[in-house]
Protein backbone atom coordinates (compact mmCIF):
# COMPACT_ATOMS: atom_id res chain seq x y z
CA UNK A 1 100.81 122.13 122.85
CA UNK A 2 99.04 124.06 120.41
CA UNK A 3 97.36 122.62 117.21
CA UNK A 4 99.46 123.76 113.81
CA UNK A 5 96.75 123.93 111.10
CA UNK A 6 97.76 123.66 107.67
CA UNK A 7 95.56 125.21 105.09
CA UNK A 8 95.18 123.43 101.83
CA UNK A 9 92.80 124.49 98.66
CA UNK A 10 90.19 121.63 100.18
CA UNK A 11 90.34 123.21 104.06
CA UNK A 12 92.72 123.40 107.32
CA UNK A 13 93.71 119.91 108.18
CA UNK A 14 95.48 119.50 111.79
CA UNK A 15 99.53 118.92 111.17
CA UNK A 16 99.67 115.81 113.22
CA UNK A 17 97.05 114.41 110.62
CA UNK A 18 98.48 115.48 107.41
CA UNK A 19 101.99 113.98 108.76
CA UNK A 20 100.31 110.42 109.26
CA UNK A 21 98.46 110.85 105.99
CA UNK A 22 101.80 111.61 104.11
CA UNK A 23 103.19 108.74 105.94
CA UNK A 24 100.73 106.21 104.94
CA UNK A 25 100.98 107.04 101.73
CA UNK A 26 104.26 107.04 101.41
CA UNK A 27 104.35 103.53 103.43
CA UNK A 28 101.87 102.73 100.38
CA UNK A 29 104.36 103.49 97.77
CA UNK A 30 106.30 100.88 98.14
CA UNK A 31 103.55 98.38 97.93
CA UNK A 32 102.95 99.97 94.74
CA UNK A 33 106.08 99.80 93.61
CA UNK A 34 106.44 96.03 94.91
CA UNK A 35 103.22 95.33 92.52
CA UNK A 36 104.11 97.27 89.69
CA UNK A 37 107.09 96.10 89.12
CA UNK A 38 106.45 92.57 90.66
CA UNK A 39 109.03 92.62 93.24
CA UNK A 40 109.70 92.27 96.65
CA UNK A 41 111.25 95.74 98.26
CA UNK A 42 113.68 93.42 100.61
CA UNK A 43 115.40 92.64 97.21
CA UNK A 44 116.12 96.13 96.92
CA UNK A 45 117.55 97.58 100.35
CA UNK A 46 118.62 101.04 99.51
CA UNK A 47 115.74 102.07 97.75
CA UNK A 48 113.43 100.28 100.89
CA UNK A 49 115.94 102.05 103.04
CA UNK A 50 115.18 105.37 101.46
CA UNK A 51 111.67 105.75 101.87
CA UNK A 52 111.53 103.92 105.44
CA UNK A 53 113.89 106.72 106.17
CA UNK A 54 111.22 109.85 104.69
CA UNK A 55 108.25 107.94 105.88
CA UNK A 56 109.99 107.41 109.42
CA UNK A 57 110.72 111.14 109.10
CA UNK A 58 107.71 112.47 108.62
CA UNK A 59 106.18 110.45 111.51
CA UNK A 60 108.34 111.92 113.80
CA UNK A 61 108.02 115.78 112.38
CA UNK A 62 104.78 116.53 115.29
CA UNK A 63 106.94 115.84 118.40
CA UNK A 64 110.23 117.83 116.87
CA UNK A 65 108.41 120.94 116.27
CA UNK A 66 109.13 122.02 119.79
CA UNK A 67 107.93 126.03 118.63
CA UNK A 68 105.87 127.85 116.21
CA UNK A 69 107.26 131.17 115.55
């Protein structure tokens, strides 16, 4: 499989990479938002559901790109 670059302002960053950067960070929110707010996300299982679901998402997004047109 071919590498899909993504160019940003800073420089071309491989799309596997930025898709497990996003994910972290997203991943990260909710630690943020579990110290912020001094909570614990299992208290709140539809918003913990919600971004498990985008972070789990964008993990997956390399392997279904099956072709670049």
């Amino acid at each position: 499989m071919k590498k899909i670059l993504i160019r940003t302002p800073q420089c071309e960053i491989d799309f596997d990479n930025i898709c497990n950067k996003e994910y972290q960070k997203i991943n990260s929110l909710m630690n943020l938002i579990e110290k912020e707010f001094d909570t614990d996300m299992n208290q709140h299982p539809d918003i913990r559901h919600e971004i498990l679901d985008i972070s789990n998402f964008i993990k997956r997004l390399p392997t279904m790109i099956s072709e670049v047109v």
